[in-house]
PDB file of N, CA and C in Angstrom:
ATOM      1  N   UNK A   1      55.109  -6.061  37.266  1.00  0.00           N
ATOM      2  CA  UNK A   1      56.358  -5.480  37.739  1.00  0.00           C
ATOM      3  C   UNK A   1      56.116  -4.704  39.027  1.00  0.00           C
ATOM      4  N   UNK A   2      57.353  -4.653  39.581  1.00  0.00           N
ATOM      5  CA  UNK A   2      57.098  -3.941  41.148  1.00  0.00           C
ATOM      6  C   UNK A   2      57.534  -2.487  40.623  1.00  0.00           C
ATOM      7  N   UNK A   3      57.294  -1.817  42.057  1.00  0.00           N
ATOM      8  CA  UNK A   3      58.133  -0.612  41.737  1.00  0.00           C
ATOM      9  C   UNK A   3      59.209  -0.625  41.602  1.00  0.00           C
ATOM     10  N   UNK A   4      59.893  -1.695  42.646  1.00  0.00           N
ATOM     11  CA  UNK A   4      61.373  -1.079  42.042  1.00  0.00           C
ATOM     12  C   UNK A   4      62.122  -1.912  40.982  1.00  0.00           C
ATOM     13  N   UNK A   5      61.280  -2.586  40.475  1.00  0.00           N
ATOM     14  CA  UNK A   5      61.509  -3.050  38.709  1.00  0.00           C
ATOM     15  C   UNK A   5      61.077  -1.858  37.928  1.00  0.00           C
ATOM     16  N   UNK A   6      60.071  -1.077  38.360  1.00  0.00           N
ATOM     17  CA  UNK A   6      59.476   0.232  37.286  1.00  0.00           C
ATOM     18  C   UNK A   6      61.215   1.216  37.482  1.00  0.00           C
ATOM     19  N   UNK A   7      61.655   1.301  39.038  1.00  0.00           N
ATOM     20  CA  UNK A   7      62.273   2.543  39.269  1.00  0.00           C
ATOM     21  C   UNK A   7      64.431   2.359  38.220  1.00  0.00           C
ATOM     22  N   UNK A   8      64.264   0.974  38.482  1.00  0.00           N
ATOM     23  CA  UNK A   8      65.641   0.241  37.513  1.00  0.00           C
ATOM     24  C   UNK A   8      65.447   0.283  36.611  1.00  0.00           C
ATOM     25  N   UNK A   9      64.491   0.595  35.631  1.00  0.00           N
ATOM     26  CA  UNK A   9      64.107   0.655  33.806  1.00  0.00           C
ATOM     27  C   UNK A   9      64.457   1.923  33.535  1.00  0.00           C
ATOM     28  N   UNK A  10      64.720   2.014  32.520  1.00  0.00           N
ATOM     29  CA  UNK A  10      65.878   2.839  31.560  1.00  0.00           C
ATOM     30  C   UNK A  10      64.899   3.852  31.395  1.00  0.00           C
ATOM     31  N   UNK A  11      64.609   5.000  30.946  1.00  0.00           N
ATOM     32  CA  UNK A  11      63.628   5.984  30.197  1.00  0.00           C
ATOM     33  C   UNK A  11      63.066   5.344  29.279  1.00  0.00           C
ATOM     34  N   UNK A  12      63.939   5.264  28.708  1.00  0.00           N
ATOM     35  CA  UNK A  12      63.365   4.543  27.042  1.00  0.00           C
ATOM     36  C   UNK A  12      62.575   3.134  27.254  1.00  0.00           C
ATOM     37  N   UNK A  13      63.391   2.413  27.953  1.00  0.00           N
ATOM     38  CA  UNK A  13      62.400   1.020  28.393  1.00  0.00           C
ATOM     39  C   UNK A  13      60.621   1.609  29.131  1.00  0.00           C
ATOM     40  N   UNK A  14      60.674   2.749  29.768  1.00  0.00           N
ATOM     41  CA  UNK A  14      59.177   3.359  30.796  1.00  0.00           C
ATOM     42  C   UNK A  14      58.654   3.833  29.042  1.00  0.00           C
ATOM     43  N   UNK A  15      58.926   4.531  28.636  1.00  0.00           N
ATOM     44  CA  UNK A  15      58.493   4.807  27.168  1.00  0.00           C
ATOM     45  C   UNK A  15      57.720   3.727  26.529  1.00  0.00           C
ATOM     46  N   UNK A  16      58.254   2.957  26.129  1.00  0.00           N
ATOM     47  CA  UNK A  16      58.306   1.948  25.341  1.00  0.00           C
ATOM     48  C   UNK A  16      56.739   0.904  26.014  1.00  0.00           C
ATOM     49  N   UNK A  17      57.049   1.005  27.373  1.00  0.00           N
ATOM     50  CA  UNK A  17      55.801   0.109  28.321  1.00  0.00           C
ATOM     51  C   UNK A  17      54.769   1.457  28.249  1.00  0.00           C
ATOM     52  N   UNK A  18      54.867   2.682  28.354  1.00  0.00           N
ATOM     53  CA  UNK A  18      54.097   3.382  28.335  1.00  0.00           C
ATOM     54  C   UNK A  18      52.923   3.377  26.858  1.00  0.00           C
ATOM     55  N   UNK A  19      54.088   3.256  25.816  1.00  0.00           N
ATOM     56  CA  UNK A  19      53.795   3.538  24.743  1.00  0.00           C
ATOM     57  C   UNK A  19      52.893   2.248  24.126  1.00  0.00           C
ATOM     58  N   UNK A  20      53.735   0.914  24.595  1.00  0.00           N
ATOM     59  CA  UNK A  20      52.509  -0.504  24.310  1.00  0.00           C
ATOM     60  C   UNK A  20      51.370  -0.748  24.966  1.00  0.00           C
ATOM     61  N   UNK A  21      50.769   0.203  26.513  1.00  0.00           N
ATOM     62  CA  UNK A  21      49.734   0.543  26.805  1.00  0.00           C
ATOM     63  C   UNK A  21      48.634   1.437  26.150  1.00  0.00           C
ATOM     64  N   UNK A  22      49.407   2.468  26.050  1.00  0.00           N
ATOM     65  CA  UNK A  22      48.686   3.224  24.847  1.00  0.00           C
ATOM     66  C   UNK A  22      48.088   2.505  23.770  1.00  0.00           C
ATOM     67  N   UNK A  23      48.876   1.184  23.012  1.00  0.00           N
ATOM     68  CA  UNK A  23      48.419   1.525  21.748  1.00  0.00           C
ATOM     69  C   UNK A  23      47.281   0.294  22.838  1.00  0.00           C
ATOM     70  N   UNK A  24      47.352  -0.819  23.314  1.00  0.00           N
ATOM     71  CA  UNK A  24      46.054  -1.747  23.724  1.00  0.00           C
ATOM     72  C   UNK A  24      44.757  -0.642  24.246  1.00  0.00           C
ATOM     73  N   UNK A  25      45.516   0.279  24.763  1.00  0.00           N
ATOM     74  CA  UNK A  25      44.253   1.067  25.418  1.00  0.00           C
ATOM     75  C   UNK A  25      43.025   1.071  23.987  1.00  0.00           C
ATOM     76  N   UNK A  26      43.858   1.934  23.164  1.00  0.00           N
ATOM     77  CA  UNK A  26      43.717   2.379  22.238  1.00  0.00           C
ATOM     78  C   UNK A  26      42.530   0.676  21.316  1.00  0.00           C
ATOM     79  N   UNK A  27      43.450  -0.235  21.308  1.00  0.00           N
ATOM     80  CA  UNK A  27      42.633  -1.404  20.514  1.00  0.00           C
ATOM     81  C   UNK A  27      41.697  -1.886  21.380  1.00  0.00           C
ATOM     82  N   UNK A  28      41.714  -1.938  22.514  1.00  0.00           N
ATOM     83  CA  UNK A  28      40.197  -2.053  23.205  1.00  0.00           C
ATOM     84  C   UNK A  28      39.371  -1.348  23.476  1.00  0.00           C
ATOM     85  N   UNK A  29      39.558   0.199  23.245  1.00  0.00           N
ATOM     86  CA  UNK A  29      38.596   1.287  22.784  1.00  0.00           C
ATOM     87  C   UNK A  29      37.601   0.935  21.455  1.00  0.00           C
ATOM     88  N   UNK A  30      39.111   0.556  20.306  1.00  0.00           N
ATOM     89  CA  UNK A  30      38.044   0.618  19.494  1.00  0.00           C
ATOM     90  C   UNK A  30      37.134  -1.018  19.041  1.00  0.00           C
ATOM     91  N   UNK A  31      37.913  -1.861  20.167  1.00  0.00           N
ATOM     92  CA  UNK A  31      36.779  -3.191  20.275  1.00  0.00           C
ATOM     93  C   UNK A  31      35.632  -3.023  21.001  1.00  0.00           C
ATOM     94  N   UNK A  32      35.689  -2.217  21.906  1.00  0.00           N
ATOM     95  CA  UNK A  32      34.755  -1.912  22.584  1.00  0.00           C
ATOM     96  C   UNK A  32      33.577  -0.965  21.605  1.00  0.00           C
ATOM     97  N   UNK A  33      34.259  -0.261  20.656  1.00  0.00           N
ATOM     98  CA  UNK A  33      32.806   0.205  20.261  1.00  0.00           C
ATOM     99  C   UNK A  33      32.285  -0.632  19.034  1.00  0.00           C
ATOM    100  N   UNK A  34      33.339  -1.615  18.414  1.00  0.00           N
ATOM    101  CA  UNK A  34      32.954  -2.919  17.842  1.00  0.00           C
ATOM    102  C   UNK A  34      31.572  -3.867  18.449  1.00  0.00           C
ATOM    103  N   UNK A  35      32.212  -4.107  19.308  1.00  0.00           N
ATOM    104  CA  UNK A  35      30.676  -4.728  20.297  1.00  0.00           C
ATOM    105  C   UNK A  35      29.229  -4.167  20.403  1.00  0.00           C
ATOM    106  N   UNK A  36      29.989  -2.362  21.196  1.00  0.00           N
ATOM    107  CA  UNK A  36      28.468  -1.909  21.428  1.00  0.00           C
ATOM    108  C   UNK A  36      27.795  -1.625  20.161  1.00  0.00           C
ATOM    109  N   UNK A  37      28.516  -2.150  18.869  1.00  0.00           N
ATOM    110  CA  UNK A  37      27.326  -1.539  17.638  1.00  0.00           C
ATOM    111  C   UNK A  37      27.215  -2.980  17.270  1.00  0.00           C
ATOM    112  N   UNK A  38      27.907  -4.263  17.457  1.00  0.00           N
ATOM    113  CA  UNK A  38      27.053  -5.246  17.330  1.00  0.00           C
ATOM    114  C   UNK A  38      25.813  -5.453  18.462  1.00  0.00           C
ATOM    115  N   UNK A  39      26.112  -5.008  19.647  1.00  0.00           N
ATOM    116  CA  UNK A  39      25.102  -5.212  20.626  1.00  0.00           C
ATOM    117  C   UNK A  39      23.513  -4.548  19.912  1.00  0.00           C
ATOM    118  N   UNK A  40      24.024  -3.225  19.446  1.00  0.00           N
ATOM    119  CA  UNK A  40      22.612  -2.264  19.223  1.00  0.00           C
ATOM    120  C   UNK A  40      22.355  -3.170  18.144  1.00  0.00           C
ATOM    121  N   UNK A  41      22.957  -3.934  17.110  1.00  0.00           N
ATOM    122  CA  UNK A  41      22.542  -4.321  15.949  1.00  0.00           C
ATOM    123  C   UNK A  41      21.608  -5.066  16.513  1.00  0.00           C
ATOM    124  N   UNK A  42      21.999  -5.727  17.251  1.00  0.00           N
ATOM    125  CA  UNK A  42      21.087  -7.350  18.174  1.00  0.00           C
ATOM    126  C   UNK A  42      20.252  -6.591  18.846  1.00  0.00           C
ATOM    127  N   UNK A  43      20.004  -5.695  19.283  1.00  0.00           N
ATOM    128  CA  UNK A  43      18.471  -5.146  20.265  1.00  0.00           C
ATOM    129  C   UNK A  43      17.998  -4.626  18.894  1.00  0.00           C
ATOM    130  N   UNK A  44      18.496  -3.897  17.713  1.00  0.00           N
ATOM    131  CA  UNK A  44      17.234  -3.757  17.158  1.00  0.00           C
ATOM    132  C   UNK A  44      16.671  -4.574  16.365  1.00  0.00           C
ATOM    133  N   UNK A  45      17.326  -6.155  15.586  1.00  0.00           N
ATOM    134  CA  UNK A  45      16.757  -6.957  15.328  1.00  0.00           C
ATOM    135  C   UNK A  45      15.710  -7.575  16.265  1.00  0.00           C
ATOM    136  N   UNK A  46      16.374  -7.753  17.678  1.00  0.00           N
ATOM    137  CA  UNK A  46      15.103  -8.361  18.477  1.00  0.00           C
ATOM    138  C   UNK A  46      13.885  -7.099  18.425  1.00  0.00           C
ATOM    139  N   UNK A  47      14.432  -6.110  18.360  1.00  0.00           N
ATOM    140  CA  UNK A  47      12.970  -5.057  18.808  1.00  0.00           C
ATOM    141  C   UNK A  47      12.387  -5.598  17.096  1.00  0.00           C
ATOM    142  N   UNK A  48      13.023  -5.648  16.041  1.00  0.00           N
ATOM    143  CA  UNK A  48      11.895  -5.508  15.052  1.00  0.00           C
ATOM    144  C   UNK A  48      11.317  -6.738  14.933  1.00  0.00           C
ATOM    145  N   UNK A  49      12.083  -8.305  15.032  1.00  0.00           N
ATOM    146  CA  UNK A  49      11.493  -9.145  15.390  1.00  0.00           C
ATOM    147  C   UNK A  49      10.282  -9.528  16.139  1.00  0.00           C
ATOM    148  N   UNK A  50       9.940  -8.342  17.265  1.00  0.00           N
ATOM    149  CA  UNK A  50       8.690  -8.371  17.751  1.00  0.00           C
ATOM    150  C   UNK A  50       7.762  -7.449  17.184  1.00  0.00           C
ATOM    151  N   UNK A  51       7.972  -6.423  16.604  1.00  0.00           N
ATOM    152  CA  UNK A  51       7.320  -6.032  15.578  1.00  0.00           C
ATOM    153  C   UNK A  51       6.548  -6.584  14.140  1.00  0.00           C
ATOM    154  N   UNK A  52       7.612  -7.541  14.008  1.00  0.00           N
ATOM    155  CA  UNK A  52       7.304  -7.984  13.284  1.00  0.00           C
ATOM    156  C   UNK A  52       6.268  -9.338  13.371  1.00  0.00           C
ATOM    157  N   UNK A  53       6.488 -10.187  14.574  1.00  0.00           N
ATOM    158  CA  UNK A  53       5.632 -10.717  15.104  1.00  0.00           C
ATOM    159  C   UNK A  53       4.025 -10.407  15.100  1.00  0.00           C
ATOM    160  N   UNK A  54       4.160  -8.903  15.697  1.00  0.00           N
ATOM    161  CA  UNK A  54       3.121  -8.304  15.809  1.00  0.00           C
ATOM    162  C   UNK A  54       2.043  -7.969  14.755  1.00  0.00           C
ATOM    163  N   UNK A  55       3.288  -7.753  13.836  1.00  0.00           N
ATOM    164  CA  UNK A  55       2.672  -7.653  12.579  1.00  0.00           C
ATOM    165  C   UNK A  55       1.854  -8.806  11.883  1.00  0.00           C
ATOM    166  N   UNK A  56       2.518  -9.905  12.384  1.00  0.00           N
ATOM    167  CA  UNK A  56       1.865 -11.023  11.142  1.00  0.00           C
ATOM    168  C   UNK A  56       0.539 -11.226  12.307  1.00  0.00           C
ATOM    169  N   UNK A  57       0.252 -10.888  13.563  1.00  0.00           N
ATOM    170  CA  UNK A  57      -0.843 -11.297  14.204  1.00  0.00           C
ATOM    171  C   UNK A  57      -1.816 -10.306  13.782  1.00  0.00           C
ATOM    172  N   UNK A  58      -1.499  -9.306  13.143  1.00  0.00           N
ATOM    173  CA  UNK A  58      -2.597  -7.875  13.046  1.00  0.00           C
ATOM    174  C   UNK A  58      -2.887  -8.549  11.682  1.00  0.00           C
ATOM    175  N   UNK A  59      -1.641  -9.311  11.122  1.00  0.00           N
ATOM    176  CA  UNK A  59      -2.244  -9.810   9.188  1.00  0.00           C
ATOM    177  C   UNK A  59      -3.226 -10.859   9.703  1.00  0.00           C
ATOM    178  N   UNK A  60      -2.792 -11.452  10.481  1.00  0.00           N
ATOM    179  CA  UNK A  60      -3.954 -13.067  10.565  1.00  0.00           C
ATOM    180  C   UNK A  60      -4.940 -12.643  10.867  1.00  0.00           C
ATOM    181  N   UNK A  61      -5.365 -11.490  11.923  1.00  0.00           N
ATOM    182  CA  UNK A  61      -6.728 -11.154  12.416  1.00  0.00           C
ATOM    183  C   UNK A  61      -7.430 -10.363  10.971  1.00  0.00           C
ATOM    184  N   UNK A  62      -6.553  -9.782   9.881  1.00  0.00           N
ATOM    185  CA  UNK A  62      -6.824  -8.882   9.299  1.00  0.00           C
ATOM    186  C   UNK A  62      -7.382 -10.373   8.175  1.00  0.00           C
ATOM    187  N   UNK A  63      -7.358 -10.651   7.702  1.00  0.00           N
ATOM    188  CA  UNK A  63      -7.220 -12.289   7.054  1.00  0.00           C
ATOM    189  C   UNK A  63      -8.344 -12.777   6.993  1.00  0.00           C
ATOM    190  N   UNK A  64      -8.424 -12.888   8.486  1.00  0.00           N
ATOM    191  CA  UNK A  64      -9.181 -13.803   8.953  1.00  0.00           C
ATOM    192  C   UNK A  64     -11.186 -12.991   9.213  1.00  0.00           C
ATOM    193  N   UNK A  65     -10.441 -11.772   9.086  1.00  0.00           N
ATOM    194  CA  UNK A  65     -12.077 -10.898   9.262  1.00  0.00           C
ATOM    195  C   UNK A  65     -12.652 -10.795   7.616  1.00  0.00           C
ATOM    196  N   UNK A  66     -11.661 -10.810   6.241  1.00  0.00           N
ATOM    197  CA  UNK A  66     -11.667 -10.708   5.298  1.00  0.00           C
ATOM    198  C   UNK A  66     -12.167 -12.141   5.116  1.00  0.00           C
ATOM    199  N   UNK A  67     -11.696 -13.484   5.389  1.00  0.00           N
ATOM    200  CA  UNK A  67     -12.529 -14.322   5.069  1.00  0.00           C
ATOM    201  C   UNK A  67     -13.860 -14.498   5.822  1.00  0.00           C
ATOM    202  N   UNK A  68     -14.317 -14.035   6.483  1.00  0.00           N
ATOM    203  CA  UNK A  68     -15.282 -14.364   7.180  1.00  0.00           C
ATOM    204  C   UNK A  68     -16.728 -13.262   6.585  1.00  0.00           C
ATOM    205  N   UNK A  69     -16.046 -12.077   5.983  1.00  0.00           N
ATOM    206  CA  UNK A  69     -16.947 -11.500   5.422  1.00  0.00           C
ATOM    207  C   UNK A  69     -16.899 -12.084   4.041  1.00  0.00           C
ATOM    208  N   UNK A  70     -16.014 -12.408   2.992  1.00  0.00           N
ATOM    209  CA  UNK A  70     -16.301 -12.802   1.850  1.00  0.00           C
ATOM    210  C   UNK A  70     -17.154 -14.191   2.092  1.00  0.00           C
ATOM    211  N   UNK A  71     -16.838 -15.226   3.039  1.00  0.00           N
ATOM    212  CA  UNK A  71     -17.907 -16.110   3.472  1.00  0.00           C
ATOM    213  C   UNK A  71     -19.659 -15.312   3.673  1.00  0.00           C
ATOM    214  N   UNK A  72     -19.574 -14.690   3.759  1.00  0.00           N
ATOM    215  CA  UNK A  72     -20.944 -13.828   4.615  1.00  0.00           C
ATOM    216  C   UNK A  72     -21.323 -13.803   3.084  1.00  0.00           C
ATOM    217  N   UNK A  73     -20.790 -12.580   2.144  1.00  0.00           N
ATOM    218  CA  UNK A  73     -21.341 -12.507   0.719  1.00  0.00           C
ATOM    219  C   UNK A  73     -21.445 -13.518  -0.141  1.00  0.00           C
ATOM    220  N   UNK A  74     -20.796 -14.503   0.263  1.00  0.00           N
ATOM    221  CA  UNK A  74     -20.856 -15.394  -0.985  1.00  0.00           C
ATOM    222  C   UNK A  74     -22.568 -16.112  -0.216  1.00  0.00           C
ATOM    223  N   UNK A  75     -22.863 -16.757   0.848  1.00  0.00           N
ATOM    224  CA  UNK A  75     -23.803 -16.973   1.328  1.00  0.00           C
ATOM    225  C   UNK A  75     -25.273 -16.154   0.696  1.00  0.00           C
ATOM    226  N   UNK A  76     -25.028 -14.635   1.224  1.00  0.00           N
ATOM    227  CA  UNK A  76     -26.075 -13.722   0.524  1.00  0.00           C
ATOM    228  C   UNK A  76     -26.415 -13.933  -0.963  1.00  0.00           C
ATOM    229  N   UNK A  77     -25.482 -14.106  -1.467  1.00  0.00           N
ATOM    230  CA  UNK A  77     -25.593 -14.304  -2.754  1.00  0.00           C
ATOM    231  C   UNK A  77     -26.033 -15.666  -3.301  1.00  0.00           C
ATOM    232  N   UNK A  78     -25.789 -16.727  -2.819  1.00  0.00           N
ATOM    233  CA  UNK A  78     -26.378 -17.823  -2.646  1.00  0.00           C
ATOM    234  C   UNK A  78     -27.741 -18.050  -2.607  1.00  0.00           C
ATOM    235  N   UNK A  79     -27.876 -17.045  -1.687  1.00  0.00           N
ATOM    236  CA  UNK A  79     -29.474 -16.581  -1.170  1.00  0.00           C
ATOM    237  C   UNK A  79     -30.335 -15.695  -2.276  1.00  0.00           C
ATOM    238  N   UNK A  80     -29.718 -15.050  -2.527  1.00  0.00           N
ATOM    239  CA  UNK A  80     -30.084 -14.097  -3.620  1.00  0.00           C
ATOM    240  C   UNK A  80     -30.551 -14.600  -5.031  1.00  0.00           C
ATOM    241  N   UNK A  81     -29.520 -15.928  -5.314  1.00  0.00           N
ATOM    242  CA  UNK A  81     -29.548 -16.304  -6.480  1.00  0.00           C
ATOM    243  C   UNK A  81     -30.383 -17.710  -6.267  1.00  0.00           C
ATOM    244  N   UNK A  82     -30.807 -18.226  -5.046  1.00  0.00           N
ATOM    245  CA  UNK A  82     -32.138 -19.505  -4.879  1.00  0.00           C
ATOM    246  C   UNK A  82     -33.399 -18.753  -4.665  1.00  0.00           C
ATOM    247  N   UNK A  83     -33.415 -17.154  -3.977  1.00  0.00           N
ATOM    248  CA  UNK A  83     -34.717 -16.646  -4.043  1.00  0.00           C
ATOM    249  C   UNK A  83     -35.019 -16.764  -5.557  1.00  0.00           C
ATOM    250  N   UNK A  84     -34.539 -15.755  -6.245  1.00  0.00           N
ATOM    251  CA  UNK A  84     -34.471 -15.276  -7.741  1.00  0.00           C
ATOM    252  C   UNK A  84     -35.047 -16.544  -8.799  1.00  0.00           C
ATOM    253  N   UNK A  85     -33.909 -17.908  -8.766  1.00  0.00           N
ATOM    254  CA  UNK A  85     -34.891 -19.431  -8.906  1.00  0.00           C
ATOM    255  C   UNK A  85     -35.701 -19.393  -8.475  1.00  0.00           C
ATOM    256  N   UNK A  86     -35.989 -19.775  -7.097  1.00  0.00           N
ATOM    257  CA  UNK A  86     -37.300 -19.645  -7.025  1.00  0.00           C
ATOM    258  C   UNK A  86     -38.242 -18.740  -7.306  1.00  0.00           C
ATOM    259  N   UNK A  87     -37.915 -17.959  -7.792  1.00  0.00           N
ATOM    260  CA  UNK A  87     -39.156 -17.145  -7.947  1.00  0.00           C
ATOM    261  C   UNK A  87     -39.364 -17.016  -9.808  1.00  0.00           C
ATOM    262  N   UNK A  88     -38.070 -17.062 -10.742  1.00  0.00           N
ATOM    263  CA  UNK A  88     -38.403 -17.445 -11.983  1.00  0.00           C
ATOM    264  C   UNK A  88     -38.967 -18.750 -11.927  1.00  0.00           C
ATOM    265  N   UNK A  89     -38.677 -20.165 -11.393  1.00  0.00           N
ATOM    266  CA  UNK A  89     -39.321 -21.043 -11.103  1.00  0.00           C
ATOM    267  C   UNK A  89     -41.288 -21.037 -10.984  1.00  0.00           C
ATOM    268  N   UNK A  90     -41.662 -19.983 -10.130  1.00  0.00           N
ATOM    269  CA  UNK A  90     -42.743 -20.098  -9.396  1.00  0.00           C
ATOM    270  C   UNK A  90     -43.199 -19.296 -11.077  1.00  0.00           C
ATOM    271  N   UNK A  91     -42.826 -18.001 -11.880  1.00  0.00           N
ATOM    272  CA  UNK A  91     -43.011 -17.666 -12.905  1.00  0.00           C
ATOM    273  C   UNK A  91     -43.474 -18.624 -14.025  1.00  0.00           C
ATOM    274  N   UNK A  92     -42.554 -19.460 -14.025  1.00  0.00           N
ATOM    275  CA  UNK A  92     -42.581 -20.191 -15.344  1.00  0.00           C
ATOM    276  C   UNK A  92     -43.734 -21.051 -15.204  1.00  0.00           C
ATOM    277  N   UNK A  93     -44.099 -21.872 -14.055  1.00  0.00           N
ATOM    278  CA  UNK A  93     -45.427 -22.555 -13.375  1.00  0.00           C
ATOM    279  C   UNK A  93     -46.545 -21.560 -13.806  1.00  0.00           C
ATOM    280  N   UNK A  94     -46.648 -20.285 -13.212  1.00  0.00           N
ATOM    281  CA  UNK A  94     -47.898 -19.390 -13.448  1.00  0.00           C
ATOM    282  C   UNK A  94     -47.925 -19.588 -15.262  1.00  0.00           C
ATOM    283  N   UNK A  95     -46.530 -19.401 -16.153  1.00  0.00           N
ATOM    284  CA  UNK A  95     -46.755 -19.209 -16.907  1.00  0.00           C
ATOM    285  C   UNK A  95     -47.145 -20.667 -17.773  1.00  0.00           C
ATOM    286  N   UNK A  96     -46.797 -21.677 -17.457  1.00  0.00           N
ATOM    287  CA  UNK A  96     -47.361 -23.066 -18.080  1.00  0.00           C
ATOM    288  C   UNK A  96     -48.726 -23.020 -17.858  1.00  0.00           C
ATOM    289  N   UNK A  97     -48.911 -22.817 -16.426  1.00  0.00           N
ATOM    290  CA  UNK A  97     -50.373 -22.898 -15.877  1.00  0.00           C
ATOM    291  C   UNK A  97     -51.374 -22.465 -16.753  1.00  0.00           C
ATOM    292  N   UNK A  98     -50.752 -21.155 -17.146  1.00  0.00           N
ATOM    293  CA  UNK A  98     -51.671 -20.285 -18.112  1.00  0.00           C
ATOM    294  C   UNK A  98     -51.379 -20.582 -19.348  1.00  0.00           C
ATOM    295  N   UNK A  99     -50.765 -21.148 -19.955  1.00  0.00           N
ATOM    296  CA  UNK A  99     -50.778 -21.662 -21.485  1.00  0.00           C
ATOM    297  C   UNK A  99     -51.666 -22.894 -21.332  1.00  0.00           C
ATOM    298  N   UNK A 100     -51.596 -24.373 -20.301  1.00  0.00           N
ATOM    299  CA  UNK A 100     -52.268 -25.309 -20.256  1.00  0.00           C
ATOM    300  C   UNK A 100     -53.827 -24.782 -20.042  1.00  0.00           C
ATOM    301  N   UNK A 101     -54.172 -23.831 -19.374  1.00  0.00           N
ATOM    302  CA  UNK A 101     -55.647 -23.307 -18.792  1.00  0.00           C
ATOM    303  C   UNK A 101     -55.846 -22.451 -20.409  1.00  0.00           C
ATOM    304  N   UNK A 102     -55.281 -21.755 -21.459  1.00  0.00           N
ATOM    305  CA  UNK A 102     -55.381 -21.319 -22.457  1.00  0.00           C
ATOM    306  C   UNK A 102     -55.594 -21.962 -23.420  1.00  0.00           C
ATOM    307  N   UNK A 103     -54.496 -23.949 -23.499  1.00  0.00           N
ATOM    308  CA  UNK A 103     -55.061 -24.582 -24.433  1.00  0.00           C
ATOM    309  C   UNK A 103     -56.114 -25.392 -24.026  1.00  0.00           C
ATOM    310  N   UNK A 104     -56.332 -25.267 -22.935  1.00  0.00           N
ATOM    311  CA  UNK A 104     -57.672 -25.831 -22.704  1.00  0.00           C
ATOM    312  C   UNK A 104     -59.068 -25.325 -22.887  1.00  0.00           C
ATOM    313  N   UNK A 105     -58.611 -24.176 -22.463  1.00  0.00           N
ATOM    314  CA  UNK A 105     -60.109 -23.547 -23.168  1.00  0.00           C
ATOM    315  C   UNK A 105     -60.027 -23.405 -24.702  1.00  0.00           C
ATOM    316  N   UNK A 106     -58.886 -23.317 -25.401  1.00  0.00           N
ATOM    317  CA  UNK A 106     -58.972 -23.325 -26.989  1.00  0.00           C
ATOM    318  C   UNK A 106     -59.801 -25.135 -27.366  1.00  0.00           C
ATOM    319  N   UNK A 107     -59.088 -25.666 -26.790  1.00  0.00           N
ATOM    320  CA  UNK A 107     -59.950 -26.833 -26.776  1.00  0.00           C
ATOM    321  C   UNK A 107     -61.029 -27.181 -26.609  1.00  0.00           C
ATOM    322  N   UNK A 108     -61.423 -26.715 -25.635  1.00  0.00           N
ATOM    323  CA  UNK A 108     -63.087 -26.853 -25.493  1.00  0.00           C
ATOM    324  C   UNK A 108     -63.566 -25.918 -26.149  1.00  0.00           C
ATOM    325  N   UNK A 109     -63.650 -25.127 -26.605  1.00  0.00           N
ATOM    326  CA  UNK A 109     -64.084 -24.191 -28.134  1.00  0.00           C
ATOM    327  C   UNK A 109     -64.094 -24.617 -29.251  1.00  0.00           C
ATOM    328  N   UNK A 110     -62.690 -25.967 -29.357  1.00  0.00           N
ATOM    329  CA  UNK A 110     -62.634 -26.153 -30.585  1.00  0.00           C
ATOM    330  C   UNK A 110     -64.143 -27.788 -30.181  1.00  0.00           C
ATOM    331  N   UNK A 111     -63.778 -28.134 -29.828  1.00  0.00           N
ATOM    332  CA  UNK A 111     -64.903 -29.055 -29.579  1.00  0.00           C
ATOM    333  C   UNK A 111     -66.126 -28.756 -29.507  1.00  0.00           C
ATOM    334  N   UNK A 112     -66.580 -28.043 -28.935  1.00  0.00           N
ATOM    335  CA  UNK A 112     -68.138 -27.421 -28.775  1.00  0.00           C
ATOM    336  C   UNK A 112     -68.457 -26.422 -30.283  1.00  0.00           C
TER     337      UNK A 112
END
């Protein structure tokens, strides 16, 4: 509208245009803060999204140092438990050794 369409309107008609500005003012105020709290919703999903990212890379490294040491012990232990054979192994030899060298000399005693 021009002015002098504003200055030919009735009171009540300037009211009335006054008053249906008001209320849009009013509904795009409160769309506007509709948005900016979907907006913040969306930056803090993306912020935790990278957090969270972050997170599963600190789990994989964390994971991944945990298997590499339970690999390490199970090895030691491996080790631990073929020394140990071997060495009841090398036992049981001394100890045949010495029963065969025992019935052998019972033997030649019993013979002579």
């Amino acid at each position: 509208m021009t002015d002098k369409e504003f200055r030919k309107l009735r009171r009540s008609a300037l009211i009335e245009i006054i008053y249906e500005y008001q209320r849009r003012e009013k509904e795009m105020q409160s769309e506007i803060e509709v948005l900016k709290e979907q907006l913040s919703a969306r930056e803090l999903k993306i912020s935790e999204a990278g957090s969270i990212a972050e997170a599963v890379v600190k789990l994989n490294e964390l994971f991944e140092t945990a298997q590499k040491t339970a690999d390490e012990y199970i090895m030691q232990v491996k080790r631990k438990c073929d020394a140990e054979a071997s060495s009841e192994e090398e036992t049981a030899m001394d100890v045949l050794e010495q029963n065969a060298a025992e019935e052998s000399i019972s033997c030649q005693t019993k013979n002579e």
